[in-house]
Protein backbone atom coordinates (compact mmCIF):
# COMPACT_ATOMS: atom_id res chain seq x y z
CA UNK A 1 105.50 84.53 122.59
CA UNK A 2 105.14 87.80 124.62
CA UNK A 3 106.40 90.87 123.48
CA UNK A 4 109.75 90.68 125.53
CA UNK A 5 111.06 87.31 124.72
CA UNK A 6 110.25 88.84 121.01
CA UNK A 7 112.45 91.44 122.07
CA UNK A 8 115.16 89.72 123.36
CA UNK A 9 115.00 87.20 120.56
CA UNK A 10 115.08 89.81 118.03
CA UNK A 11 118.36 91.88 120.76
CA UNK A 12 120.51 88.46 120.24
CA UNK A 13 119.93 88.28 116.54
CA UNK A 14 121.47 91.71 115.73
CA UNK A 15 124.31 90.60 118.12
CA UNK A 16 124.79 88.03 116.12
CA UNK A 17 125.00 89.97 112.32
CA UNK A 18 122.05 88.35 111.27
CA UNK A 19 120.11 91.39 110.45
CA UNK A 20 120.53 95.46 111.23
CA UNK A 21 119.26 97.06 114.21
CA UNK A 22 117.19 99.31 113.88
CA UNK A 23 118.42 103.25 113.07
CA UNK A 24 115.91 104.41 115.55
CA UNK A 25 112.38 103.78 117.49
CA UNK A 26 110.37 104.91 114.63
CA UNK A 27 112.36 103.30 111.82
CA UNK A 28 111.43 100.17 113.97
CA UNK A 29 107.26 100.63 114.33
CA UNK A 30 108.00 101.48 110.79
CA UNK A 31 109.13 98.24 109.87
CA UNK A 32 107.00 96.39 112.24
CA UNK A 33 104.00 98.14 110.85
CA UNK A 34 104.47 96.24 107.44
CA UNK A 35 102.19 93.82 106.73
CA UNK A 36 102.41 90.96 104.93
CA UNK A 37 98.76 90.48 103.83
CA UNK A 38 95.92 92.82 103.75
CA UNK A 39 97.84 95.89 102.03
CA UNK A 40 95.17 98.53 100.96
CA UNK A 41 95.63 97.97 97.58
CA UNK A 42 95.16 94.31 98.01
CA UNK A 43 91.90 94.99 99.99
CA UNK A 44 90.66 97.48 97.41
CA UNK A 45 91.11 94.85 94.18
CA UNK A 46 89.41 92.21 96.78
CA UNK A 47 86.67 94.89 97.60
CA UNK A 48 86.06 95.64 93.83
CA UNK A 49 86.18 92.01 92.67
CA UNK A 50 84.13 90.80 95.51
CA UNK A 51 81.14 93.76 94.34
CA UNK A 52 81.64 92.52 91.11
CA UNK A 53 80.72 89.00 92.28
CA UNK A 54 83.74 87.03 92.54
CA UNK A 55 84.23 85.14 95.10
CA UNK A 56 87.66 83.36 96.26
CA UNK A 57 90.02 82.21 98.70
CA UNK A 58 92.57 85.09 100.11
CA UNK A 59 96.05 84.30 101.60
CA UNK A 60 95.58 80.40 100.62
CA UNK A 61 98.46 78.25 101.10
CA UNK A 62 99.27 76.29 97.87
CA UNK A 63 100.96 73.01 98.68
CA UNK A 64 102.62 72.25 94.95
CA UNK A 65 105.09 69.48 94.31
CA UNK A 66 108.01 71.58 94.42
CA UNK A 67 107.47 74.43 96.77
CA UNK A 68 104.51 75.84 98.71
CA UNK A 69 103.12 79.52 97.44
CA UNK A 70 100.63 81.68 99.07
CA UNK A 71 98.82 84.16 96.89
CA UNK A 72 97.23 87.20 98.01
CA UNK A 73 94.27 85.83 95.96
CA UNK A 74 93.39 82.73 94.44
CA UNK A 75 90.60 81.56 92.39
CA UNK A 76 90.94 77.67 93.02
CA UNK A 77 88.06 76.11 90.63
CA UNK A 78 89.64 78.25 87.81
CA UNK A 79 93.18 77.93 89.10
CA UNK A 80 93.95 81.81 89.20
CA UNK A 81 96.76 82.96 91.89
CA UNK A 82 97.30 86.47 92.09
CA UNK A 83 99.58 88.64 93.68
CA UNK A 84 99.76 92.30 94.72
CA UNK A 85 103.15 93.02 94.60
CA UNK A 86 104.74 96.06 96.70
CA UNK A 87 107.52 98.12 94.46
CA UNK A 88 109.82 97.89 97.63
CA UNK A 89 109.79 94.21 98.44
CA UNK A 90 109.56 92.94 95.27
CA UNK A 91 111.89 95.69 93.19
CA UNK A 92 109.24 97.56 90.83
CA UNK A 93 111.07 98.21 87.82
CA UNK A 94 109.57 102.07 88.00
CA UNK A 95 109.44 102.20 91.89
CA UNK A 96 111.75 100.13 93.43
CA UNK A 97 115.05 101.55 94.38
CA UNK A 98 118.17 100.06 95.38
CA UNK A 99 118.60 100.53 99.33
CA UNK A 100 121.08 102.96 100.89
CA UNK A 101 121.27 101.83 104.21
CA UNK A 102 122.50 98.31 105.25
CA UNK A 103 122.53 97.66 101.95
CA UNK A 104 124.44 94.16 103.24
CA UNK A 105 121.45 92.99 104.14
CA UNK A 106 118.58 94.70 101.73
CA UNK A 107 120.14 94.05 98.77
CA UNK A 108 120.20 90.09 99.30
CA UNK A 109 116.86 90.22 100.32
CA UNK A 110 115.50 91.76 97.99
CA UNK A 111 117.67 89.35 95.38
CA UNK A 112 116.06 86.33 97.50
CA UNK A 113 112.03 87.95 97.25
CA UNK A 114 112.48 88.39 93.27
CA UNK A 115 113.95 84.72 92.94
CA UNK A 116 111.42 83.23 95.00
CA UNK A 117 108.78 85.17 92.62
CA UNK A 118 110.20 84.14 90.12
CA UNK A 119 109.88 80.16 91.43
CA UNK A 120 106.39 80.76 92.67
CA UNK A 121 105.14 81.45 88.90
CA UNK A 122 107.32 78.82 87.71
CA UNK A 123 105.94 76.41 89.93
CA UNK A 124 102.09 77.42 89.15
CA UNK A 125 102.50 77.61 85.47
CA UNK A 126 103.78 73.89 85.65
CA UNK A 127 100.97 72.82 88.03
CA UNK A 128 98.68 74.66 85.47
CA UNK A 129 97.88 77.64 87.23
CA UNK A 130 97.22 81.04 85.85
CA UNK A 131 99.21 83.64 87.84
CA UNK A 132 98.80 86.98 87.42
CA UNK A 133 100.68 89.54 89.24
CA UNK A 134 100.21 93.34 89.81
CA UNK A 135 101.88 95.66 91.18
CA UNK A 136 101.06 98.34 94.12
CA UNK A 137 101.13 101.28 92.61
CA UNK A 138 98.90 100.34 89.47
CA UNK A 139 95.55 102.13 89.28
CA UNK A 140 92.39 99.88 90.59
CA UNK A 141 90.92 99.50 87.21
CA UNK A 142 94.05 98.22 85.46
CA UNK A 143 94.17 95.72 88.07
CA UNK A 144 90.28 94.60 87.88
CA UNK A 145 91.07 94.40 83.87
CA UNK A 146 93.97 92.16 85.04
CA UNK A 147 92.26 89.71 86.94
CA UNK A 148 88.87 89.70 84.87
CA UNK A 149 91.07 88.90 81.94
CA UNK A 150 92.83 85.74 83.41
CA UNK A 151 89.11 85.01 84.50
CA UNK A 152 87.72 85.09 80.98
């Protein structure tokens, strides 16, 4: 899709109330600029874990019974899924804050990220996974202590 049927795509969906334009330009690249995988501190626990000689999948679609999950990082012969959660999108009890702005439309999604979380674990534990989750804003080595401890 080029970058102008994007465009216009993304034009007739705010016509239609399905989501806010943007305030300005740069609240747009802003937004744009998010990424879904490869945060930095999902590349620093993969960096740290791969020197300390693990090796797994990344961004691996999980096709279970119920529902399909994608973990930022997944140890498949040990059935480990883990996520780096950001405080924004997935309402950090310390960091995440309740949105000001269009709060129509953050405040559902934000309601919709937590409940799908909240499935995702649900349907791992069942299909004997291991998930362990960590937030963004937790220091490197509490993370690696995380991991290694699901791992043990």
């Amino acid at each position: 899709m080029s970058r102008d049927d994007a465009e216009s795509r993304r034009g007739q969906a705010h016509a239609k109330g399905l989501y806010p334009a943007p305030l300005n330009a740069g609240r747009s690249r802003n937004m744009q600029a998010n990424r879904r995988s490869d945060t930095k501190p999902e590349v620093s626990l993969r960096k740290a874990l791969h020197h300390l000689g693990y090796r797994y999948r990344k961004d691996l679609l999980l096709r279970l019974p119920e529902t399909r999950v994608r973990p930022d990082i997944v140890f498949t012969k040990r059935k480990i899924a883990v996520f780096v959660d950001g405080c924004f999108w997935h309402v950090c009890p310390q960091h995440g804050r309740k949105p000001t702005t269009n709060e129509w439309y953050w405040a559902p999604k934000l309601q919709r990220n937590m409940e799908r979380d909240t499935r995702a674990n649900t349907a791992l534990k069942e299909a004997g996974w291991t998930v362990v989750r960590i937030w963004e804003h937790e220091p490197l080595e509490e993370a690696l202590q995380a991991v290694r401890s699901a791992l043990d």
